[in-house]
PDB file of N, CA and C in Angstrom:
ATOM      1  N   UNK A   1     140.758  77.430  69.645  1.00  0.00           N
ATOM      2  CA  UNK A   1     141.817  78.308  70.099  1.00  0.00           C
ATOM      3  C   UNK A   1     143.004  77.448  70.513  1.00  0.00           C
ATOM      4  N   UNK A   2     144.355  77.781  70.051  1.00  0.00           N
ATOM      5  CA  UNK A   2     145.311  76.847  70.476  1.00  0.00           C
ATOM      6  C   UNK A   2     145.709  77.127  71.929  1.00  0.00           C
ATOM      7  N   UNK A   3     146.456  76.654  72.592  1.00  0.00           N
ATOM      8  CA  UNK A   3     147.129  76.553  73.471  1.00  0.00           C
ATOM      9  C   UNK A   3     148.049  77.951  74.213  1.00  0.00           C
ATOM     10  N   UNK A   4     148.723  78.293  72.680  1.00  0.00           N
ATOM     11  CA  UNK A   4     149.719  79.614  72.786  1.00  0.00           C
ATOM     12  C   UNK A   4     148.470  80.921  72.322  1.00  0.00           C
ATOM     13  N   UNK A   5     147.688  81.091  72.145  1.00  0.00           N
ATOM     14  CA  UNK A   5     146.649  81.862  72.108  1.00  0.00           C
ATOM     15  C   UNK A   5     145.599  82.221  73.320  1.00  0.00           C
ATOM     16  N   UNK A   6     145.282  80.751  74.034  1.00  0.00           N
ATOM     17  CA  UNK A   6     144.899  81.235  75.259  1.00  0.00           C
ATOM     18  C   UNK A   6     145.873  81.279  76.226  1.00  0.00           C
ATOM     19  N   UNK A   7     147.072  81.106  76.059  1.00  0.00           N
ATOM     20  CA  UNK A   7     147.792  81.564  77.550  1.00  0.00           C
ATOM     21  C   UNK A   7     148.221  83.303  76.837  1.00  0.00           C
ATOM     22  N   UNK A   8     148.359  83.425  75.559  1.00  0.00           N
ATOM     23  CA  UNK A   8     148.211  84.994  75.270  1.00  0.00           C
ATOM     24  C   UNK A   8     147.210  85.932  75.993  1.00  0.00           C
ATOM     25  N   UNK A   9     146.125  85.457  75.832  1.00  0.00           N
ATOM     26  CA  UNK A   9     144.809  86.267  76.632  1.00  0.00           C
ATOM     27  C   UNK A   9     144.930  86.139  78.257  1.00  0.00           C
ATOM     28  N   UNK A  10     145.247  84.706  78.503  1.00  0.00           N
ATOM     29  CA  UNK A  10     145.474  84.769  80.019  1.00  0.00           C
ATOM     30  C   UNK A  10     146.524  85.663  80.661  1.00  0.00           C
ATOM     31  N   UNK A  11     147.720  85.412  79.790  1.00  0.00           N
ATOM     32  CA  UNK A  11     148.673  86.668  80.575  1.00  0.00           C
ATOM     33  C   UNK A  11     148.585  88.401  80.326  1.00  0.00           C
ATOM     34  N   UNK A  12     147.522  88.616  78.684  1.00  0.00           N
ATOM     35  CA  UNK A  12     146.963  90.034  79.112  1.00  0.00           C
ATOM     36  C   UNK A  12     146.552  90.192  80.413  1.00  0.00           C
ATOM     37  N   UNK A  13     145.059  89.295  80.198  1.00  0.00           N
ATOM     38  CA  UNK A  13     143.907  89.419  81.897  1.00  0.00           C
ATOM     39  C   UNK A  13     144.553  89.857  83.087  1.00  0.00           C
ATOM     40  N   UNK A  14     145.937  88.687  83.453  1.00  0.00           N
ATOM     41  CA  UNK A  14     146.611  89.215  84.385  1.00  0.00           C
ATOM     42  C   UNK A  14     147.510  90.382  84.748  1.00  0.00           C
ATOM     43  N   UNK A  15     148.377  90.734  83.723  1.00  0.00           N
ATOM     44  CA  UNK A  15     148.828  92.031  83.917  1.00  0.00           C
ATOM     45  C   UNK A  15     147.421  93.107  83.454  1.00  0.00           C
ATOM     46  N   UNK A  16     146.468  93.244  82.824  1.00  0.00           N
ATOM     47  CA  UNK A  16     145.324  94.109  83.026  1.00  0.00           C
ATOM     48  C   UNK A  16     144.847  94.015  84.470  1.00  0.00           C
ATOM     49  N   UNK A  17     144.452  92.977  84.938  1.00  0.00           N
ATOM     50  CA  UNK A  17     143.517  92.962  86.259  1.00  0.00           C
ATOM     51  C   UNK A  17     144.305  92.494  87.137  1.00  0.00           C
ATOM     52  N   UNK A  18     145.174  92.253  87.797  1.00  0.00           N
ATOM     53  CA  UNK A  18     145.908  92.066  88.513  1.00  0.00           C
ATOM     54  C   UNK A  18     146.936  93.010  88.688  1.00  0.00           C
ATOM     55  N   UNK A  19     147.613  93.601  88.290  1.00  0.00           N
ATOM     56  CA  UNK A  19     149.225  94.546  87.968  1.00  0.00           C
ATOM     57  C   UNK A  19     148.224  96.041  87.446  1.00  0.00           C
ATOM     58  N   UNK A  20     147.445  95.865  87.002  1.00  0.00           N
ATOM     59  CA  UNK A  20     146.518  97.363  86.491  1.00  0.00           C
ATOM     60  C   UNK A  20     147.675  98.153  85.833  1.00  0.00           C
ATOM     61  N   UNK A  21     147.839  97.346  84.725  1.00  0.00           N
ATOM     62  CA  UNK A  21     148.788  97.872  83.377  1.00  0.00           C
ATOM     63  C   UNK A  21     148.583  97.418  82.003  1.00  0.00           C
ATOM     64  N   UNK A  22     147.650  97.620  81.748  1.00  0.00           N
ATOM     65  CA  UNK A  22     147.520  97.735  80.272  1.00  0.00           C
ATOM     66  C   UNK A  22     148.822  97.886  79.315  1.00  0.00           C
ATOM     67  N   UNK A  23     148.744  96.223  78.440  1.00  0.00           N
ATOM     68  CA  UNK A  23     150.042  96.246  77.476  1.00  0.00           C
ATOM     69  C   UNK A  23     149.640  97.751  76.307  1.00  0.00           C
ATOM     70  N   UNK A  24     150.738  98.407  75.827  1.00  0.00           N
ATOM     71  CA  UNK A  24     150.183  99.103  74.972  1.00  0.00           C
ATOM     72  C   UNK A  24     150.568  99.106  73.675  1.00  0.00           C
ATOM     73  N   UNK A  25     150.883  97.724  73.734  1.00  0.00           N
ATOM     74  CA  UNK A  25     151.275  97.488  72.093  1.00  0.00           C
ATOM     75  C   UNK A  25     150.237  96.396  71.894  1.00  0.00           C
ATOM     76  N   UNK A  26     149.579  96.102  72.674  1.00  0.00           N
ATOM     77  CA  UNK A  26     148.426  94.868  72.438  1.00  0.00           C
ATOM     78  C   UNK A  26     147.132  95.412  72.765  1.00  0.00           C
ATOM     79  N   UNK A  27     145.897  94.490  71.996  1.00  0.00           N
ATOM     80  CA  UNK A  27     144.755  94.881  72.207  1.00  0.00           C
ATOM     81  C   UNK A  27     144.041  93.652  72.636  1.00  0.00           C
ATOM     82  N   UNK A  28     142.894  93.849  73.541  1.00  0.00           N
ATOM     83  CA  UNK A  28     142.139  92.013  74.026  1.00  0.00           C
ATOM     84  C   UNK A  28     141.174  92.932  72.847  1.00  0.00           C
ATOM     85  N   UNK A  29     140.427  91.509  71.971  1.00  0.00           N
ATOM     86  CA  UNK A  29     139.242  91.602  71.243  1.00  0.00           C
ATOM     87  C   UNK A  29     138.413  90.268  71.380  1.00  0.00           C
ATOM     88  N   UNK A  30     137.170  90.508  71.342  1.00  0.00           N
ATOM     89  CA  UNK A  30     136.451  89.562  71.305  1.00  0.00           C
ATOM     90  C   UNK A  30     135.920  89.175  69.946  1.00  0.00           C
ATOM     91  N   UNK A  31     135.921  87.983  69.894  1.00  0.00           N
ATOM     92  CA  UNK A  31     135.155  88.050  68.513  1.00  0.00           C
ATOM     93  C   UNK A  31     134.205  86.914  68.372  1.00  0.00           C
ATOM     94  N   UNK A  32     133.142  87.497  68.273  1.00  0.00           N
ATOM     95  CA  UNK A  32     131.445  86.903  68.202  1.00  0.00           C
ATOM     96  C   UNK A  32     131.380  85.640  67.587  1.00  0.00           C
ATOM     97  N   UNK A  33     131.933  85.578  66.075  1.00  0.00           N
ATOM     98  CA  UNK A  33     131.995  84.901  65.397  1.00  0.00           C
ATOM     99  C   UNK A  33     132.404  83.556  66.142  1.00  0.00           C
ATOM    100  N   UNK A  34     133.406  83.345  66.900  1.00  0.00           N
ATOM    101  CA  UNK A  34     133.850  82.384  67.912  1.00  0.00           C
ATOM    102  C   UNK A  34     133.551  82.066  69.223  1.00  0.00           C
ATOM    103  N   UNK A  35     132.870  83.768  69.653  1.00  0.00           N
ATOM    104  CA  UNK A  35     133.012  83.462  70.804  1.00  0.00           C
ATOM    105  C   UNK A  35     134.276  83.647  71.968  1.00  0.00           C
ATOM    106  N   UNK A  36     135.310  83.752  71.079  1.00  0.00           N
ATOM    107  CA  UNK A  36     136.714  83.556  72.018  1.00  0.00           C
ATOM    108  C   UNK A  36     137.012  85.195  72.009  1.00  0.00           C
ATOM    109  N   UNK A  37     138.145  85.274  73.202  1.00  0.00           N
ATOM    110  CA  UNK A  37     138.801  86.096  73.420  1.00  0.00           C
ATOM    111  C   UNK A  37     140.135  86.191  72.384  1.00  0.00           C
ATOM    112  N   UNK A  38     141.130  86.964  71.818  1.00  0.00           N
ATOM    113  CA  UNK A  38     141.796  87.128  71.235  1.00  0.00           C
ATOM    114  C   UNK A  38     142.870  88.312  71.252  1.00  0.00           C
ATOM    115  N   UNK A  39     143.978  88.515  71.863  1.00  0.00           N
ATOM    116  CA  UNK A  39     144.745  89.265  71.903  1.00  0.00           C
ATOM    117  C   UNK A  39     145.835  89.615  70.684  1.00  0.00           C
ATOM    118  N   UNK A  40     145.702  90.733  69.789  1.00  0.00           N
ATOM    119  CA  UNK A  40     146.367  91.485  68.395  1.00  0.00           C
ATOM    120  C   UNK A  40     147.037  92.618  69.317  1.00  0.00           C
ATOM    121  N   UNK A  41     148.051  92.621  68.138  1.00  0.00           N
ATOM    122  CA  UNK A  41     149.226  93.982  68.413  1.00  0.00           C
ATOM    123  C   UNK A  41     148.448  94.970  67.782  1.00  0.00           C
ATOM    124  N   UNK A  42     148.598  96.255  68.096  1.00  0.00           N
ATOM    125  CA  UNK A  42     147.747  97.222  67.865  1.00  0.00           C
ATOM    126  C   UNK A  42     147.228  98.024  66.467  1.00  0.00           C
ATOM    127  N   UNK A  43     148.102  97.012  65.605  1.00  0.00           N
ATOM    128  CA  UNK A  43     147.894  97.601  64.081  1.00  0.00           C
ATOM    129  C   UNK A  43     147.432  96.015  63.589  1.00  0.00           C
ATOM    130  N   UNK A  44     146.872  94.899  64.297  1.00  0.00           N
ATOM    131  CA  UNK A  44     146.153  93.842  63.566  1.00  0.00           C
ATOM    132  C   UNK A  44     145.087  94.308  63.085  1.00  0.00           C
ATOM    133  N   UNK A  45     144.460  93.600  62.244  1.00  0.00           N
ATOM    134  CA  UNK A  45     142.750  94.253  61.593  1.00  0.00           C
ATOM    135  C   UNK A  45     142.603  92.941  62.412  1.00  0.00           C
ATOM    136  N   UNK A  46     140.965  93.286  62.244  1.00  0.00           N
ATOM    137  CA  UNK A  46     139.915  92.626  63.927  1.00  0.00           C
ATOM    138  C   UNK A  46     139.546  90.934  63.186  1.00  0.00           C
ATOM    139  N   UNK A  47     139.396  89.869  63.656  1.00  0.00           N
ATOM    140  CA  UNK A  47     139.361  89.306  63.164  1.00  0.00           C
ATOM    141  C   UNK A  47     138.109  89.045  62.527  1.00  0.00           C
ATOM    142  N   UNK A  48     137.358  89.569  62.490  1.00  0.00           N
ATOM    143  CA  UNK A  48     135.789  89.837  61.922  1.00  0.00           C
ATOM    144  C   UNK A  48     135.212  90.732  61.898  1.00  0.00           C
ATOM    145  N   UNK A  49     134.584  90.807  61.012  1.00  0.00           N
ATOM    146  CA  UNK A  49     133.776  92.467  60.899  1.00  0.00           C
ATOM    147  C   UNK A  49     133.386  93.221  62.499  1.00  0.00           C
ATOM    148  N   UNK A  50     132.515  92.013  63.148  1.00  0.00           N
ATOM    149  CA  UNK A  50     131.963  91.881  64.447  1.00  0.00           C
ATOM    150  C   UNK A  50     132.652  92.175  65.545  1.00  0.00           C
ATOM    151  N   UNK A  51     133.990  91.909  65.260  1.00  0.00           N
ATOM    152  CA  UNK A  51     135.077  92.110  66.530  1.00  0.00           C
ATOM    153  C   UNK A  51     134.886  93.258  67.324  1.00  0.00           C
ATOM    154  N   UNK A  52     134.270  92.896  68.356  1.00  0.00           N
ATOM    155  CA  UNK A  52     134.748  94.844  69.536  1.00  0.00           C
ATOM    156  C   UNK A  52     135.887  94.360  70.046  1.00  0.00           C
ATOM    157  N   UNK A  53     136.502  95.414  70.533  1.00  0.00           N
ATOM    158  CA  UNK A  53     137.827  95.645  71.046  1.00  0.00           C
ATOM    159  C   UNK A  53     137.505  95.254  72.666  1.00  0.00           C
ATOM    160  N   UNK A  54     137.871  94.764  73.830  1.00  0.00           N
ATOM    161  CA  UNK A  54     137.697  94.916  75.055  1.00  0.00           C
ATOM    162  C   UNK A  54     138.250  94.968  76.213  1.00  0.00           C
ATOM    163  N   UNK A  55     139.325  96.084  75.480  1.00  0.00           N
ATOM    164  CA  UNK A  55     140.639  96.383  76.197  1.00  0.00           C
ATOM    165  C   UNK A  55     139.864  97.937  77.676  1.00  0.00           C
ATOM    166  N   UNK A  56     138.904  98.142  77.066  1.00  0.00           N
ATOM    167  CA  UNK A  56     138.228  99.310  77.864  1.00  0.00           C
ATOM    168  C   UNK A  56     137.777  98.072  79.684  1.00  0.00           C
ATOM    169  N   UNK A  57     136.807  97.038  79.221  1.00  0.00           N
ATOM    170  CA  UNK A  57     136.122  96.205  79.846  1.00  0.00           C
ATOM    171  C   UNK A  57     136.966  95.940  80.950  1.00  0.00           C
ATOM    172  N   UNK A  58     138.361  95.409  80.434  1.00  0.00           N
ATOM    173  CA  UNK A  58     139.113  94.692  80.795  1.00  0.00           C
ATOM    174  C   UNK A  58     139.707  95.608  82.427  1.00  0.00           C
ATOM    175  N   UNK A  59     140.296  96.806  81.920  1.00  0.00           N
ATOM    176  CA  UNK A  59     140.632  97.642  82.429  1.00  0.00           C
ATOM    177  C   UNK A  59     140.100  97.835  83.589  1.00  0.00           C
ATOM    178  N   UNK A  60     138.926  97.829  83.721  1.00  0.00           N
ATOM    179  CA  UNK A  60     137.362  98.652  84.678  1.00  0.00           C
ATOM    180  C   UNK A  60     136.985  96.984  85.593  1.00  0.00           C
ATOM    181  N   UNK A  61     137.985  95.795  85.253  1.00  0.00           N
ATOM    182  CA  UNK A  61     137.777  94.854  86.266  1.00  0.00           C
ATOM    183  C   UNK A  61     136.201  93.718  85.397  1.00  0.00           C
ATOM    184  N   UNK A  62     135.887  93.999  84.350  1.00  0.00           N
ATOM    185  CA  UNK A  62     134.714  93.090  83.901  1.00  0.00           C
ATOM    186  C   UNK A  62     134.980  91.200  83.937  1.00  0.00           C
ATOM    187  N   UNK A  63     136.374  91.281  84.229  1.00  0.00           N
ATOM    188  CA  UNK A  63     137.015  90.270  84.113  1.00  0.00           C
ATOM    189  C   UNK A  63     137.787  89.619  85.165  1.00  0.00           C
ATOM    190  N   UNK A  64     137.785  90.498  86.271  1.00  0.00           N
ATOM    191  CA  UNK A  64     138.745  90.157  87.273  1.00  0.00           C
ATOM    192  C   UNK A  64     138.323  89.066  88.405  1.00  0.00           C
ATOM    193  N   UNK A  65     137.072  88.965  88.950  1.00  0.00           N
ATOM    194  CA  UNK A  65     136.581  88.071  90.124  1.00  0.00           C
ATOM    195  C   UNK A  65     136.631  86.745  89.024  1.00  0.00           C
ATOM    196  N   UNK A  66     135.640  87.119  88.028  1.00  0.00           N
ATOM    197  CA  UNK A  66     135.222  85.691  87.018  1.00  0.00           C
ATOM    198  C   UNK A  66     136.446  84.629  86.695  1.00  0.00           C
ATOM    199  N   UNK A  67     137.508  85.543  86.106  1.00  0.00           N
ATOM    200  CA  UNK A  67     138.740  84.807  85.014  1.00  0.00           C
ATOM    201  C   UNK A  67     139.274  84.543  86.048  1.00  0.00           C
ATOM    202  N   UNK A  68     139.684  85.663  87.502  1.00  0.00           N
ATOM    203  CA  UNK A  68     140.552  85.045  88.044  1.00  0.00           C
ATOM    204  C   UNK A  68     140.290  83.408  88.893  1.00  0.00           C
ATOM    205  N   UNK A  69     138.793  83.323  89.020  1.00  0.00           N
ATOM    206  CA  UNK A  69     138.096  82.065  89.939  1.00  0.00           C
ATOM    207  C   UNK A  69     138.235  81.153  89.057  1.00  0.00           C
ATOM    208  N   UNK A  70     137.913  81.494  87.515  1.00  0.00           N
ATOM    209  CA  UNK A  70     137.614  80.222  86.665  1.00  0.00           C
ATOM    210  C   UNK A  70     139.193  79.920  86.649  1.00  0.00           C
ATOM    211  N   UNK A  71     140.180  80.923  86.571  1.00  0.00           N
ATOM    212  CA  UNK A  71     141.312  80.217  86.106  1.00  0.00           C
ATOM    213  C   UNK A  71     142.795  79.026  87.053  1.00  0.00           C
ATOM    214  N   UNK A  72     141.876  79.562  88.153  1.00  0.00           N
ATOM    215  CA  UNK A  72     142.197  78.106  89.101  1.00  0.00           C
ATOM    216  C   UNK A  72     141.705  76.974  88.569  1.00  0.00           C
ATOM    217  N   UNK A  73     140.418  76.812  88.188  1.00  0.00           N
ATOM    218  CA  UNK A  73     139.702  75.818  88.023  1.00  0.00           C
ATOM    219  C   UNK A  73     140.105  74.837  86.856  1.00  0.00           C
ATOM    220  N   UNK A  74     140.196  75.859  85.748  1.00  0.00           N
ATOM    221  CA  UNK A  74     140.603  74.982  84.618  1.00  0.00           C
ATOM    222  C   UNK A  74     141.875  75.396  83.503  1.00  0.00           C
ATOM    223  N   UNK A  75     142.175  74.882  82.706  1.00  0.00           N
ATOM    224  CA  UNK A  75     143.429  74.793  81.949  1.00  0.00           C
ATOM    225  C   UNK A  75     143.365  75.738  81.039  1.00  0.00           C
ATOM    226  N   UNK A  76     141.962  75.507  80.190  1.00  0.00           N
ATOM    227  CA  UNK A  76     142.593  76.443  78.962  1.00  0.00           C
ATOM    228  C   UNK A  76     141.586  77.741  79.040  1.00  0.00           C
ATOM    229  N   UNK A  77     141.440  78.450  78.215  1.00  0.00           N
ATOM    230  CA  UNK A  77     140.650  79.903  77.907  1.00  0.00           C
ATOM    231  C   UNK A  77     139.139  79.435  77.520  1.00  0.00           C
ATOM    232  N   UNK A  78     139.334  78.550  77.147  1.00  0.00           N
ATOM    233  CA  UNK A  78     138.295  78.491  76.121  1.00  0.00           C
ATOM    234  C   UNK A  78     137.366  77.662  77.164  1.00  0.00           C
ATOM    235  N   UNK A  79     137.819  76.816  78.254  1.00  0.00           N
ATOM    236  CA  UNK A  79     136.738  76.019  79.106  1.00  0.00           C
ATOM    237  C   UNK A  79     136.290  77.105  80.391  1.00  0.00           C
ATOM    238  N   UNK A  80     137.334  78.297  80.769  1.00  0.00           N
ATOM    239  CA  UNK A  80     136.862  79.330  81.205  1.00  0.00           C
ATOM    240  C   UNK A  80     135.822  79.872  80.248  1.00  0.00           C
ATOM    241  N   UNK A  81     136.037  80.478  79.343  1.00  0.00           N
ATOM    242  CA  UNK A  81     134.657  81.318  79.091  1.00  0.00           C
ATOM    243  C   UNK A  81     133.376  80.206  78.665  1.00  0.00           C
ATOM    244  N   UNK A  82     133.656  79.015  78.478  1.00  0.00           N
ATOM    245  CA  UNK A  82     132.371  77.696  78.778  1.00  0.00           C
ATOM    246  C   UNK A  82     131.902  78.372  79.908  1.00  0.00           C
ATOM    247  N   UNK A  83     132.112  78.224  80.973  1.00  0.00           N
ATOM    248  CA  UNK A  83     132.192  78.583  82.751  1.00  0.00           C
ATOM    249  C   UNK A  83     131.707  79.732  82.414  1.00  0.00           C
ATOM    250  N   UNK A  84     132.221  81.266  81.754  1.00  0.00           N
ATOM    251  CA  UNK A  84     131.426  82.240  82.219  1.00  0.00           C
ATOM    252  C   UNK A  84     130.317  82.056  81.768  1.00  0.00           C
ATOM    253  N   UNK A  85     130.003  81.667  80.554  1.00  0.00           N
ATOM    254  CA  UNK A  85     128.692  81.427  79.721  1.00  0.00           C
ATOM    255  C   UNK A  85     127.775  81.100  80.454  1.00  0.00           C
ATOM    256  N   UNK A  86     128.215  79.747  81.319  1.00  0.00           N
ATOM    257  CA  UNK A  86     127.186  79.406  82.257  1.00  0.00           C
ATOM    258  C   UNK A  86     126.968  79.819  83.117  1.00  0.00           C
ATOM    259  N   UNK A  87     127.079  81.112  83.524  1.00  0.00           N
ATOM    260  CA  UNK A  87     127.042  81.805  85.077  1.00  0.00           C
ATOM    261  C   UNK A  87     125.886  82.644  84.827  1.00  0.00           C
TER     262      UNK A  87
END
């Protein structure tokens, strides 16, 4: 995941779980295949068959204690969800 991709997902997370405003021209998706988080404008196709959407999750706080603790901790997206993995 580059750089400008996880600060994409990081600044969804925060206006989702923090500000409790859902962008509505963007969608968070996960995708299995990677593993990573991934934020598309709302007419992207998913990046894998596998892709769920987890703009619902997001919303309802599934993300808010975790991302917001890990994201003191470390730099990019991708060594956060290392961190959730291991929890």
């Amino acid at each position: 995941m580059s750089e400008q991709q996880s600060q994409q997902v990081q600044n969804y997370l925060k206006t989702t779980v923090q500000q409790g405003e859902t962008p509505q021209d963007q969608k968070l998706v996960f995708d299995p295949t990677t593993g990573e988080l991934v934020v598309q404008t709302k007419n992207d196709r998913p990046p894998s068959p596998d892709a769920v959407v987890a703009d619902q999750i997001a919303e309802e706080g599934f993300f808010s204690k975790t991302f917001l603790s890990i994201c003191t901790k470390t730099n990019t997206l991708c060594n956060q969800l290392k961190e959730i993995s291991r929890l």
